[in-house]
PDB file of N, CA and C in Angstrom:
ATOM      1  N   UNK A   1      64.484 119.405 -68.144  1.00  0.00           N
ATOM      2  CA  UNK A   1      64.447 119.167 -66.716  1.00  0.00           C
ATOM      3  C   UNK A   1      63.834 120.391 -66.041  1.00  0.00           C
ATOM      4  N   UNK A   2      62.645 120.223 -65.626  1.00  0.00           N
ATOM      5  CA  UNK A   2      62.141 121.341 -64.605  1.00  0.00           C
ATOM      6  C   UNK A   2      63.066 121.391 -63.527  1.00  0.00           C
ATOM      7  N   UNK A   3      63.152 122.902 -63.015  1.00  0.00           N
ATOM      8  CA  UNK A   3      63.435 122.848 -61.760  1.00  0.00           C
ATOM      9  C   UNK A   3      62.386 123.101 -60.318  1.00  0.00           C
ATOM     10  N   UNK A   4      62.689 122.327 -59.138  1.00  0.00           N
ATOM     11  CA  UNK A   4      61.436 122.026 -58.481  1.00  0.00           C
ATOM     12  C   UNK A   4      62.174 122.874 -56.956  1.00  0.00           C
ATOM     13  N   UNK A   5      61.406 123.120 -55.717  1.00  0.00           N
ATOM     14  CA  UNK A   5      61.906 123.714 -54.846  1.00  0.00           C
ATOM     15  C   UNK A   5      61.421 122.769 -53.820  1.00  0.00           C
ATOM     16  N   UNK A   6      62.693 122.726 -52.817  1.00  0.00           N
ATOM     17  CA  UNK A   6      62.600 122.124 -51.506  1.00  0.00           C
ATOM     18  C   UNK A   6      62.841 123.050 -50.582  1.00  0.00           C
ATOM     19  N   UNK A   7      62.039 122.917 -49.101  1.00  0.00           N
ATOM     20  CA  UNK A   7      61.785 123.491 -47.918  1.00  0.00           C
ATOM     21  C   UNK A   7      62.727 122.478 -46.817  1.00  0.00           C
ATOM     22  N   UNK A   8      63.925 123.200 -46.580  1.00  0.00           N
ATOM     23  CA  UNK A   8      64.637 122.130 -45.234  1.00  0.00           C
ATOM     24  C   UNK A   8      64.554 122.672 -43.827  1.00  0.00           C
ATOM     25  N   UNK A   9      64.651 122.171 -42.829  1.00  0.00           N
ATOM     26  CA  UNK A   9      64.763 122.606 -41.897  1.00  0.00           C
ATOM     27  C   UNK A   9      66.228 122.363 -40.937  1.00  0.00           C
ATOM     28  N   UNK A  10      66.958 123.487 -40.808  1.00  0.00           N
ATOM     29  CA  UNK A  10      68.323 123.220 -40.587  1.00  0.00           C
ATOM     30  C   UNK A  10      68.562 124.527 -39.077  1.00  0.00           C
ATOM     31  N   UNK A  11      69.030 123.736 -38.036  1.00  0.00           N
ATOM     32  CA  UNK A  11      69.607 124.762 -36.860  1.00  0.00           C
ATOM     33  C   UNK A  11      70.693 125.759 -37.369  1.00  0.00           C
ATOM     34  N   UNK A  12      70.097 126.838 -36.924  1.00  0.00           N
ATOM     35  CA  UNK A  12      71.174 128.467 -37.088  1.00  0.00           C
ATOM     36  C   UNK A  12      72.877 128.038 -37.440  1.00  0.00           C
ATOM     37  N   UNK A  13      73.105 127.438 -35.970  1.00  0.00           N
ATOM     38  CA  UNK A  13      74.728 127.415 -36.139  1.00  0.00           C
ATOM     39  C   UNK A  13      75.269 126.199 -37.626  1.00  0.00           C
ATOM     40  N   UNK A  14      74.620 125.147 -37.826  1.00  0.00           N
ATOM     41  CA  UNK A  14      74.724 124.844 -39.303  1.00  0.00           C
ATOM     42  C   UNK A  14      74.441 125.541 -40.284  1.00  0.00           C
ATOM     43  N   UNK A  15      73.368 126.228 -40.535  1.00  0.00           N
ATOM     44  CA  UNK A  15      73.073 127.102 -41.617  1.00  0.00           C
ATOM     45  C   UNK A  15      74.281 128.559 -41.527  1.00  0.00           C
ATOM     46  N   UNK A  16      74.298 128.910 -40.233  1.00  0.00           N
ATOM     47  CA  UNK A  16      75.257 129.938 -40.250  1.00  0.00           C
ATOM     48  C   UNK A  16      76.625 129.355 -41.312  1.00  0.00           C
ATOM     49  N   UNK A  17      77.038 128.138 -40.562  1.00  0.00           N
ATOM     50  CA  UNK A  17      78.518 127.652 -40.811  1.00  0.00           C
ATOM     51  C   UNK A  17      78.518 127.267 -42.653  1.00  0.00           C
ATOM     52  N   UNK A  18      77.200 126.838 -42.860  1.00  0.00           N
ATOM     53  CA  UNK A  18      77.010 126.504 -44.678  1.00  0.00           C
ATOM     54  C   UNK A  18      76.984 128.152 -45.377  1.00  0.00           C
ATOM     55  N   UNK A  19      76.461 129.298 -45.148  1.00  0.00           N
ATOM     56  CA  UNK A  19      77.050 130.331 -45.557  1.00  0.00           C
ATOM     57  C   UNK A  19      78.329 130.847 -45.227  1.00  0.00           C
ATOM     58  N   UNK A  20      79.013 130.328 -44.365  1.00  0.00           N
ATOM     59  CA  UNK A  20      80.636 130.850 -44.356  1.00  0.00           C
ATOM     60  C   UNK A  20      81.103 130.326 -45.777  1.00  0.00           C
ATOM     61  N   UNK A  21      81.080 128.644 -45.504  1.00  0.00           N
ATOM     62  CA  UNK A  21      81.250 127.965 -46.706  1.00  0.00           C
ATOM     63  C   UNK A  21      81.396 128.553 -47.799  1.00  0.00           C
ATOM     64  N   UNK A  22      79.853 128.760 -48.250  1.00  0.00           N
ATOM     65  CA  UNK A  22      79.580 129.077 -49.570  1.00  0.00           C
ATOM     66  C   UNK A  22      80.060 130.469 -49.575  1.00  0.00           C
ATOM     67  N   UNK A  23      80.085 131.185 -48.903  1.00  0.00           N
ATOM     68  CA  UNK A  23      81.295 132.754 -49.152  1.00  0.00           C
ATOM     69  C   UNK A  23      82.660 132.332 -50.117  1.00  0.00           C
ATOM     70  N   UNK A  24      82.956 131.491 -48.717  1.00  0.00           N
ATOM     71  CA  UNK A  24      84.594 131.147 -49.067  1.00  0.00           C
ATOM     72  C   UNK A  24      84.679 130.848 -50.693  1.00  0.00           C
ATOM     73  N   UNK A  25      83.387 129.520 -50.642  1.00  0.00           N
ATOM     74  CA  UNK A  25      83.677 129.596 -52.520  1.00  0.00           C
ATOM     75  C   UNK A  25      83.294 130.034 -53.192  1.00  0.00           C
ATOM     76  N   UNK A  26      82.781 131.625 -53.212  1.00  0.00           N
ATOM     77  CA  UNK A  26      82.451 132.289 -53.554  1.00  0.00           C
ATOM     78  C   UNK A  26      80.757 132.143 -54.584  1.00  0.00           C
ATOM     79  N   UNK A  27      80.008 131.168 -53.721  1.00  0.00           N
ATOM     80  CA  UNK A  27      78.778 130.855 -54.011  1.00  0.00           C
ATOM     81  C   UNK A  27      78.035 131.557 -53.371  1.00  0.00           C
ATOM     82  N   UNK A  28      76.556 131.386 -53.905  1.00  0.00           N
ATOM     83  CA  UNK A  28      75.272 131.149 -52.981  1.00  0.00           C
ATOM     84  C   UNK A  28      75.406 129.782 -52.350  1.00  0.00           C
ATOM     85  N   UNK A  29      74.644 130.303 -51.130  1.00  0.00           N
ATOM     86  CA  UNK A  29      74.064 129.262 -50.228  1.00  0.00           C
ATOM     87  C   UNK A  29      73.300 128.094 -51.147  1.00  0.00           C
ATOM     88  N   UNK A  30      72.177 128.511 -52.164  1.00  0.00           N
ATOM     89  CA  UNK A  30      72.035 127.788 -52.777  1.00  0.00           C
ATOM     90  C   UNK A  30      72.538 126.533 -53.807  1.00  0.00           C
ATOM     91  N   UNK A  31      73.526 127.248 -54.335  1.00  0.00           N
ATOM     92  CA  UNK A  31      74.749 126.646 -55.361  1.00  0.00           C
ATOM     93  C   UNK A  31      75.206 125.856 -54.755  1.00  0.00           C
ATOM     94  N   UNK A  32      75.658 126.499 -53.134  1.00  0.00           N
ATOM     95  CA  UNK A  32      76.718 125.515 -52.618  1.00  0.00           C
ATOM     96  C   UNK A  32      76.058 123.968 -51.836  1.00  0.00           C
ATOM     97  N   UNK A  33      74.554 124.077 -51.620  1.00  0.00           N
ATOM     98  CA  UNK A  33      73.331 122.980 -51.380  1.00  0.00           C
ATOM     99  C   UNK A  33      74.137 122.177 -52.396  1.00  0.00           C
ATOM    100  N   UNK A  34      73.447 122.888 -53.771  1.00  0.00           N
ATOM    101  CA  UNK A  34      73.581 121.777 -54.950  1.00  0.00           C
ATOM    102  C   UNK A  34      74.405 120.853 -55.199  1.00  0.00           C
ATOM    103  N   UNK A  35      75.623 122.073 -54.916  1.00  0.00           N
ATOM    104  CA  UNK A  35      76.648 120.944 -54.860  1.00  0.00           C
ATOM    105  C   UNK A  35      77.150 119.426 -54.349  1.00  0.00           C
ATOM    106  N   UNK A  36      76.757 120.192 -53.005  1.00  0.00           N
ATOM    107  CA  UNK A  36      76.788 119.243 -51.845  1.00  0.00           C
ATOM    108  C   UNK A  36      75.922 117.833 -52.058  1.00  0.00           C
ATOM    109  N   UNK A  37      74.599 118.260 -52.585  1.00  0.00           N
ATOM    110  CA  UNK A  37      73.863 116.778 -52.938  1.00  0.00           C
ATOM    111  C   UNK A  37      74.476 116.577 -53.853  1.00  0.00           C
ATOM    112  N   UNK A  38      74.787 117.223 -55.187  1.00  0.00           N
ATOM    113  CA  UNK A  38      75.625 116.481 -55.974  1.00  0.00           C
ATOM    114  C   UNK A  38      76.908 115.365 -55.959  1.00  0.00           C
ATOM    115  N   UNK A  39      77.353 115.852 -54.948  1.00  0.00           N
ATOM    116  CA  UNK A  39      78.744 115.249 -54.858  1.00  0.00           C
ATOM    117  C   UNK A  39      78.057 113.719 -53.712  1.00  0.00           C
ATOM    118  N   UNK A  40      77.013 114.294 -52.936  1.00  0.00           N
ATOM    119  CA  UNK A  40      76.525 113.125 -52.827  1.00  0.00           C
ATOM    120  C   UNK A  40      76.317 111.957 -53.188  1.00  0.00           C
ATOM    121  N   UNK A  41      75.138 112.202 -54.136  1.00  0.00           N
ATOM    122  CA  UNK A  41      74.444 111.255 -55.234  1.00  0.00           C
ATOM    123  C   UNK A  41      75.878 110.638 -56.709  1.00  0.00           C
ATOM    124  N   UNK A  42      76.910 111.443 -56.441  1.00  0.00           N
ATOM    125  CA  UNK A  42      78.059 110.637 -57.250  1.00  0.00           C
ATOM    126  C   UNK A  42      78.419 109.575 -56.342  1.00  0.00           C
ATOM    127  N   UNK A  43      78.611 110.360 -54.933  1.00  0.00           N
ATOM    128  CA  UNK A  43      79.275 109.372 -54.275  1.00  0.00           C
ATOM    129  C   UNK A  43      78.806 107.850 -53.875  1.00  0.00           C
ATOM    130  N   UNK A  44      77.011 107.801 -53.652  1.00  0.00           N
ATOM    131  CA  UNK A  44      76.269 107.192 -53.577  1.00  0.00           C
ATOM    132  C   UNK A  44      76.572 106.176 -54.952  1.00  0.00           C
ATOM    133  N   UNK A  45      76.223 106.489 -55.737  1.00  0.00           N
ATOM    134  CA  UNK A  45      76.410 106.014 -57.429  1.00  0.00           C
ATOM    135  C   UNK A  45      77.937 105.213 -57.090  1.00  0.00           C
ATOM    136  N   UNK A  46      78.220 105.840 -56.876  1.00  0.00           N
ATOM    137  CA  UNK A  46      79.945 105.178 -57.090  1.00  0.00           C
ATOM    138  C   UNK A  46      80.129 104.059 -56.286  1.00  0.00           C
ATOM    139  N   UNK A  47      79.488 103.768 -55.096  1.00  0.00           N
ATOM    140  CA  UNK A  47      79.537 102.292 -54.457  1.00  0.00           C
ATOM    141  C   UNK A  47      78.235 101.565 -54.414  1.00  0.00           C
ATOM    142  N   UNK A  48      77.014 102.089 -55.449  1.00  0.00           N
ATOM    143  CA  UNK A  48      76.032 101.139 -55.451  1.00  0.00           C
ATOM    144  C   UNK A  48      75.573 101.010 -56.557  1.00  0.00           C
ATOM    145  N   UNK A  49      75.997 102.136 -57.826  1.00  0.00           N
ATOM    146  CA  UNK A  49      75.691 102.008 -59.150  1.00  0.00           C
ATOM    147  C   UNK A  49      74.713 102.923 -59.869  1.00  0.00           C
ATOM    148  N   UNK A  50      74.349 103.357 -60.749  1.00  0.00           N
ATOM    149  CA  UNK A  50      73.818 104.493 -61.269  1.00  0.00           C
ATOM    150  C   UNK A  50      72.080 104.488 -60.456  1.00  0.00           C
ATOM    151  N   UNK A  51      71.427 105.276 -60.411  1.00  0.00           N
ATOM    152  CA  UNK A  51      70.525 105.027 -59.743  1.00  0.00           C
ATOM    153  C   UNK A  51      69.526 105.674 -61.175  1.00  0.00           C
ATOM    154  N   UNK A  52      68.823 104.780 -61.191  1.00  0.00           N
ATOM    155  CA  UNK A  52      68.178 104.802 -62.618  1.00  0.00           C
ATOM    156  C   UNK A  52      66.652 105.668 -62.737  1.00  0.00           C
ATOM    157  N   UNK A  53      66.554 105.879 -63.657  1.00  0.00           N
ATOM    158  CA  UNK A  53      64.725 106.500 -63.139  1.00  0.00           C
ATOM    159  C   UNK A  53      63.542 105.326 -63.219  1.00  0.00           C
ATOM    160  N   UNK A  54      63.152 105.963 -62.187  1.00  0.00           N
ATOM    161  CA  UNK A  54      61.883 104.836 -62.038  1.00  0.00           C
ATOM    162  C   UNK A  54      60.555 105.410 -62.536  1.00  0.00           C
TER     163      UNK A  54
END
């Protein structure tokens, strides 16, 4: 699996409040992204079903 890079565009006081976050759990800002889509794309999966490669 390559890893690939995305460019977001997010207002200060959210981005501020996603590094408190990721302090608290003792992440990167980055890590704690990952997560976050991760737990997404389970959650997604979990009421519509594996999402397969196309």
């Amino acid at each position: 699996m390559s890893i690939k890079s995305v460019s977001i565009r997010i207002d200060e006081e959210m981005l501020n409040k996603l590094h408190v976050v990721a302090d608290y759990e003792g992440r990167s800002l980055n890590s704690q992204v990952l997560i976050l889509i991760r737990e997404s794309i389970a959650a997604y999966e979990e009421r519509h079903g594996k999402i397969g490669k196309d």
